[in-house]
Protein backbone atom coordinates (compact mmCIF):
# COMPACT_ATOMS: atom_id res chain seq x y z
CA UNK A 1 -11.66 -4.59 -8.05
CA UNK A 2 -9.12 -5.32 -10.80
CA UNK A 3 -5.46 -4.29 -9.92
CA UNK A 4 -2.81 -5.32 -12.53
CA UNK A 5 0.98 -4.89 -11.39
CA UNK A 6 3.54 -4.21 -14.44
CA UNK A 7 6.68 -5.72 -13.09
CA UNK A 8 10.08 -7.39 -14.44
CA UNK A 9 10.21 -10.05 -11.17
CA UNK A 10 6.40 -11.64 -11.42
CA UNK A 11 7.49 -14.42 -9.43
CA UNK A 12 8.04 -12.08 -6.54
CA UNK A 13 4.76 -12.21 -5.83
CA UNK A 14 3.97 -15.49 -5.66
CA UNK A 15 3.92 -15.81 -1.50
CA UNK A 16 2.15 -13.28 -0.52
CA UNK A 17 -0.75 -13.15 -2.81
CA UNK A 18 -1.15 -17.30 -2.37
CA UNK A 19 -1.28 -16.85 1.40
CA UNK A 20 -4.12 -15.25 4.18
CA UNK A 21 -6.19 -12.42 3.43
CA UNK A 22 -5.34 -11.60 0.03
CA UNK A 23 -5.46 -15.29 -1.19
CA UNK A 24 -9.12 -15.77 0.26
CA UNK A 25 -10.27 -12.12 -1.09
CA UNK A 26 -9.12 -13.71 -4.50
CA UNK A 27 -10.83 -16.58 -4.07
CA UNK A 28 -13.82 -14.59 -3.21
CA UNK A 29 -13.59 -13.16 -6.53
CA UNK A 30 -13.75 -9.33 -4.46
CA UNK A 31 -10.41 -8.83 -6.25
CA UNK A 32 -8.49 -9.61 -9.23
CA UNK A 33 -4.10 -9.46 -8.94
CA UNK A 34 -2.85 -9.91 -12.75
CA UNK A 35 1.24 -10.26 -12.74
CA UNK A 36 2.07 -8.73 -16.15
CA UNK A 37 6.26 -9.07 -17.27
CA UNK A 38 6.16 -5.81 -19.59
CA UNK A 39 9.54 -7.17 -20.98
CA UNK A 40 6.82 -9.15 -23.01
CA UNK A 41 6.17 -6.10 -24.91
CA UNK A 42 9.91 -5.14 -25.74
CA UNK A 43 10.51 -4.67 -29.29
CA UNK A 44 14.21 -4.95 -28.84
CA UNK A 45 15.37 -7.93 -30.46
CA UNK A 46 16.94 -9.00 -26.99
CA UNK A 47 13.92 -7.88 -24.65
CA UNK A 48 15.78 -5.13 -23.44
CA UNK A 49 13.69 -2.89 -21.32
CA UNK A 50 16.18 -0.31 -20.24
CA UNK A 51 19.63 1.96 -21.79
CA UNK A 52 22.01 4.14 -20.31
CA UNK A 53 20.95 7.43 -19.54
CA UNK A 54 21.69 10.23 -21.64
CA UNK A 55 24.15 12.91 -20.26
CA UNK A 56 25.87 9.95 -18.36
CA UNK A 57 25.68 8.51 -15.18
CA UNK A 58 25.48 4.87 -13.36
CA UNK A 59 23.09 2.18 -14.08
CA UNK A 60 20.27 1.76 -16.44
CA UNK A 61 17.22 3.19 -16.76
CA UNK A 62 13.62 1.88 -17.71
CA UNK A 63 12.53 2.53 -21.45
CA UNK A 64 9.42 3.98 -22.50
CA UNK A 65 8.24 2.01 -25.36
CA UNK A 66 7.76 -1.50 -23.01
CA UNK A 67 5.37 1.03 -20.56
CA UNK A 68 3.75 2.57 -22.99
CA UNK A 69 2.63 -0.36 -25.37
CA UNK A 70 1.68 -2.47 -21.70
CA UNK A 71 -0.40 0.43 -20.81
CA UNK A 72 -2.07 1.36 -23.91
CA UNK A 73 -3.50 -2.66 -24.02
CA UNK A 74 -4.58 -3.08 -20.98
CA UNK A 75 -5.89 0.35 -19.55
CA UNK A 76 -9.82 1.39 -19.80
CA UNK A 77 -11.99 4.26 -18.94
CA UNK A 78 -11.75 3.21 -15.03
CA UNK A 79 -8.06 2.83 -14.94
CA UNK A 80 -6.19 4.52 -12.61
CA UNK A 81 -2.22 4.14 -13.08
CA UNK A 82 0.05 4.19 -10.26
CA UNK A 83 3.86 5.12 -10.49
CA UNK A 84 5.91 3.43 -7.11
CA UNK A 85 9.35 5.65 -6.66
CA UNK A 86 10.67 6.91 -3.72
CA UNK A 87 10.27 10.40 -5.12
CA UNK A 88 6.64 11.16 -4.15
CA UNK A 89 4.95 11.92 -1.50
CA UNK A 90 4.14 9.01 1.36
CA UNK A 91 1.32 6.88 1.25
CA UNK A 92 -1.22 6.50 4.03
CA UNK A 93 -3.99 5.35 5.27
CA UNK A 94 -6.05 7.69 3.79
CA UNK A 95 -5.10 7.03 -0.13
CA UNK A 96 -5.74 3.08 0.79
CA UNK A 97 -9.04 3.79 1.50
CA UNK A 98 -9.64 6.03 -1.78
CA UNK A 99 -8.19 4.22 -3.59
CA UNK A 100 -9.88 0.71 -2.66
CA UNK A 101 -12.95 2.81 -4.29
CA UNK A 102 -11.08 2.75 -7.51
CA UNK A 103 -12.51 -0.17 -10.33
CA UNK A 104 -9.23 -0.99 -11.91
CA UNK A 105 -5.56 0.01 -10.36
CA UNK A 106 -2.56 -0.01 -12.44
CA UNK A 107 0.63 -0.47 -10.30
CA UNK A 108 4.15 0.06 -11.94
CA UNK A 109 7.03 -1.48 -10.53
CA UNK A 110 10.10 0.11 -11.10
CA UNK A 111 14.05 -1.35 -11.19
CA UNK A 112 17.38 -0.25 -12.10
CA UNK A 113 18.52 3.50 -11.64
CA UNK A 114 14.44 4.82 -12.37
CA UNK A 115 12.58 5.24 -15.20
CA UNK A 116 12.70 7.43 -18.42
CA UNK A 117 10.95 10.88 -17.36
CA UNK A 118 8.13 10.63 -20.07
CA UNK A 119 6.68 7.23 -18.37
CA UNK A 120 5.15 9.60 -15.96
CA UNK A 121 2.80 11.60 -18.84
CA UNK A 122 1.14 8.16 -18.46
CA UNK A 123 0.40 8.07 -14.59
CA UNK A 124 -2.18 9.19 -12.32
CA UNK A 125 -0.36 9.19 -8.72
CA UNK A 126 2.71 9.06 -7.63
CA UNK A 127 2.87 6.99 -4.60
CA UNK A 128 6.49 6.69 -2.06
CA UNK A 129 6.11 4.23 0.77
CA UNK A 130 9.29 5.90 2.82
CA UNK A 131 11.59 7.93 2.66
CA UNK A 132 14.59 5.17 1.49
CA UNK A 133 15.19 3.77 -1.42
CA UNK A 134 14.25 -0.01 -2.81
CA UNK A 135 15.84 -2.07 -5.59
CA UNK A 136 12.50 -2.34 -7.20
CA UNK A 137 8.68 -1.48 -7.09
CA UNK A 138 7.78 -4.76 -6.18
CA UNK A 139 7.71 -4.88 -2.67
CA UNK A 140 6.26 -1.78 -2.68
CA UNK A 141 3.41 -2.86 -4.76
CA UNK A 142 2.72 -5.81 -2.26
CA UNK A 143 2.60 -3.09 0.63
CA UNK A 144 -0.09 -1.19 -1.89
CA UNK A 145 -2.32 -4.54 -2.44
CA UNK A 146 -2.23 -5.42 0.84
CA UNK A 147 -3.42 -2.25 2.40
CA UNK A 148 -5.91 -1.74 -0.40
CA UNK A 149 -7.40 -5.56 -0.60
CA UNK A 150 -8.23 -5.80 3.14
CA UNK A 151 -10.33 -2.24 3.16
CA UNK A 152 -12.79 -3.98 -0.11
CA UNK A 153 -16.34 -4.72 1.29
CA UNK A 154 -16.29 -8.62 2.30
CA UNK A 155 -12.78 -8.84 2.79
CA UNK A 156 -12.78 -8.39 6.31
CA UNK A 157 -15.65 -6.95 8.86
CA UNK A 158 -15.82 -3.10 8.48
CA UNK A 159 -15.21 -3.00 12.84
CA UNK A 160 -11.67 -4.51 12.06
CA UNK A 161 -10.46 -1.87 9.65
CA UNK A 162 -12.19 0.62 10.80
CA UNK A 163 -10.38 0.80 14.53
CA UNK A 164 -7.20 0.72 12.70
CA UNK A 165 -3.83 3.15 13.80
CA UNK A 166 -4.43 6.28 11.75
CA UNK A 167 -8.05 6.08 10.89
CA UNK A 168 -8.85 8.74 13.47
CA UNK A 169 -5.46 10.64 13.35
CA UNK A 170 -4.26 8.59 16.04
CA UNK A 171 -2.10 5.12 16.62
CA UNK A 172 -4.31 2.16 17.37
CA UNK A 173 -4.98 1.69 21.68
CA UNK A 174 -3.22 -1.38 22.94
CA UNK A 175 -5.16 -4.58 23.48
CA UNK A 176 -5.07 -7.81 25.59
CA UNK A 177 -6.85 -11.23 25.25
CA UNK A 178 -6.91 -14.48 27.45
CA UNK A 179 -5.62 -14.95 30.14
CA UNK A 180 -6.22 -11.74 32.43
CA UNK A 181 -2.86 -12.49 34.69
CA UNK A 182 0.24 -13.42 33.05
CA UNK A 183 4.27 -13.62 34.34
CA UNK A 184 2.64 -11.23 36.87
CA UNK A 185 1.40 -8.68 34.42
CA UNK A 186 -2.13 -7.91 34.43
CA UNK A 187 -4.98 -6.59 32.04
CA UNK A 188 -5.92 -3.47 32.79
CA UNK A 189 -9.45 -3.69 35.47
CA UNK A 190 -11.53 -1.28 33.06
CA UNK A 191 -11.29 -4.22 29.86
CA UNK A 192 -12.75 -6.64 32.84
CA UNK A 193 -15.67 -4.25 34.00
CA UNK A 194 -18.41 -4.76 30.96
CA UNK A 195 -18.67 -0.86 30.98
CA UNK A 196 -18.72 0.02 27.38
CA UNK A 197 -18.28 3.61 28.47
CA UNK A 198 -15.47 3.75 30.23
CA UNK A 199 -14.23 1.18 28.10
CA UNK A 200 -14.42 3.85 25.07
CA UNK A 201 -12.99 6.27 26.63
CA UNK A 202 -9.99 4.23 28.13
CA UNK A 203 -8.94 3.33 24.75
CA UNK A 204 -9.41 7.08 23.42
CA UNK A 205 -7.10 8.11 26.37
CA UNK A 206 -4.49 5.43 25.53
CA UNK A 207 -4.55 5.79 21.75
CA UNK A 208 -3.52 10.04 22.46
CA UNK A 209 -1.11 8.68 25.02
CA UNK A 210 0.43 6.33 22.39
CA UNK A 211 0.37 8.96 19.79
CA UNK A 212 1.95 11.95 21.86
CA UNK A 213 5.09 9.53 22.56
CA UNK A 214 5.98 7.19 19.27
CA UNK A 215 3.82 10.08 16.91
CA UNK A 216 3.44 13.58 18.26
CA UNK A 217 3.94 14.92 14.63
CA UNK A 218 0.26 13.23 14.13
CA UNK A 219 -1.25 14.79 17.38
CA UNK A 220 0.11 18.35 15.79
CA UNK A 221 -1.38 17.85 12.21
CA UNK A 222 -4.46 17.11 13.92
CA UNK A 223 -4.37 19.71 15.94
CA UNK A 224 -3.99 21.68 12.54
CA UNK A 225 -6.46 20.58 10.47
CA UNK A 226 -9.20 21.36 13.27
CA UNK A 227 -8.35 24.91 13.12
């Protein structure tokens, strides 16, 4: 997979994609991350990639000539462009994993008080990560990466994704490791018996216990979709 991320703060980026998952899926050569500055393709004398918005108002707002020209030279047939502002709908689980299907991923970052209305003839998907508002795209595109790099075959073993909160409509069962007894508080006997079985079904029963008390919007949209 290809994913270039238009952005005015490249450097932003630098820590997380250098580090863990993403920086060995990279070095795998399962993904490609290209940082592009579209304030390289300004044709204002100064670089300017924004002006004040028309009718009035605070702050600036993104231009479209800097977009456009960035998209039109990098985008191909298997492009799919990706607009980050806080007024779409919420991303989930479910558009990582379609979107981890996608060849190439275009992410745009925005900054300032939004972006000129016509960027979005150029998009694809509209994509919120909450509903609050960011100074910028960026950190939202690192959210995007991350959730989409780890799902790529090789990345990580399918078992490790695939028992993930939200994969089955439901957050993710608790788990324990070594030892079995500590500061008095013990792992639960069924995790010690060997019986896969009961094992299964202990986790099932503690994911919908989870669910109905942090997420019981998630047990009702469920509940929905299977009538």
């Amino acid at each position: 997979m290809k994913i270039d991320i238009l952005t005015l703060f490249p450097e932003m980026f630098n820590g997380v994609f250098n580090e863990s998952i993403i920086k060995r899926a990279i070095e795998k050569e399962l993904v490609t991350i290209n940082l592009i500055n579209f304030r390289d393709y300004s044709k204002d004398p100064h670089q300017k990639v924004d002006d004040t918005p028309y009718g009035g108002g605070s702050g600036m707002v993104l231009s479209c000539q800097p977009i456009y020209d960035c998209i039109n030279d990098i985008r191909t047939v298997d492009s799919k462009i990706i607009l980050l502002t806080p007024a779409a709908k919420t991303y989930n689980q479910k558009q990582a994993y379609d979107l981890s299907k996608e060849k190439h991923l275009i992410i745009i970052c925005g900054h300032y008080e939004g972006f000129d209305e016509r960027i979005r003839k150029l998009v694809d998907l509209e994509i919120s990560v909450g509903d609050y508002v960011l100074t910028g795209g960026e950190i939202p595109a690192m959210i995007l990466v991350d959730s989409i790099t780890r799902l790529l075959p090789g990345v990580i073993k399918d078992e490790s994704h695939q028992n993930d909160s939200y994969n089955n409509g439901l957050l993710d069962y608790p788990t324990y490791t070594k030892p079995a007894e500590y500061l008095g508080m013990k792992v639960p006997e069924v995790l010690l018996s060997g019986d896969h079985q009961k094992i299964a079904e202990y986790r099932r029963q503690e994911s919908l216990k989870k669910t109905e008390q942090i997420r019981p919007d998630l047990i009702k949209k469920e509940g929905e979709n299977d009538a």
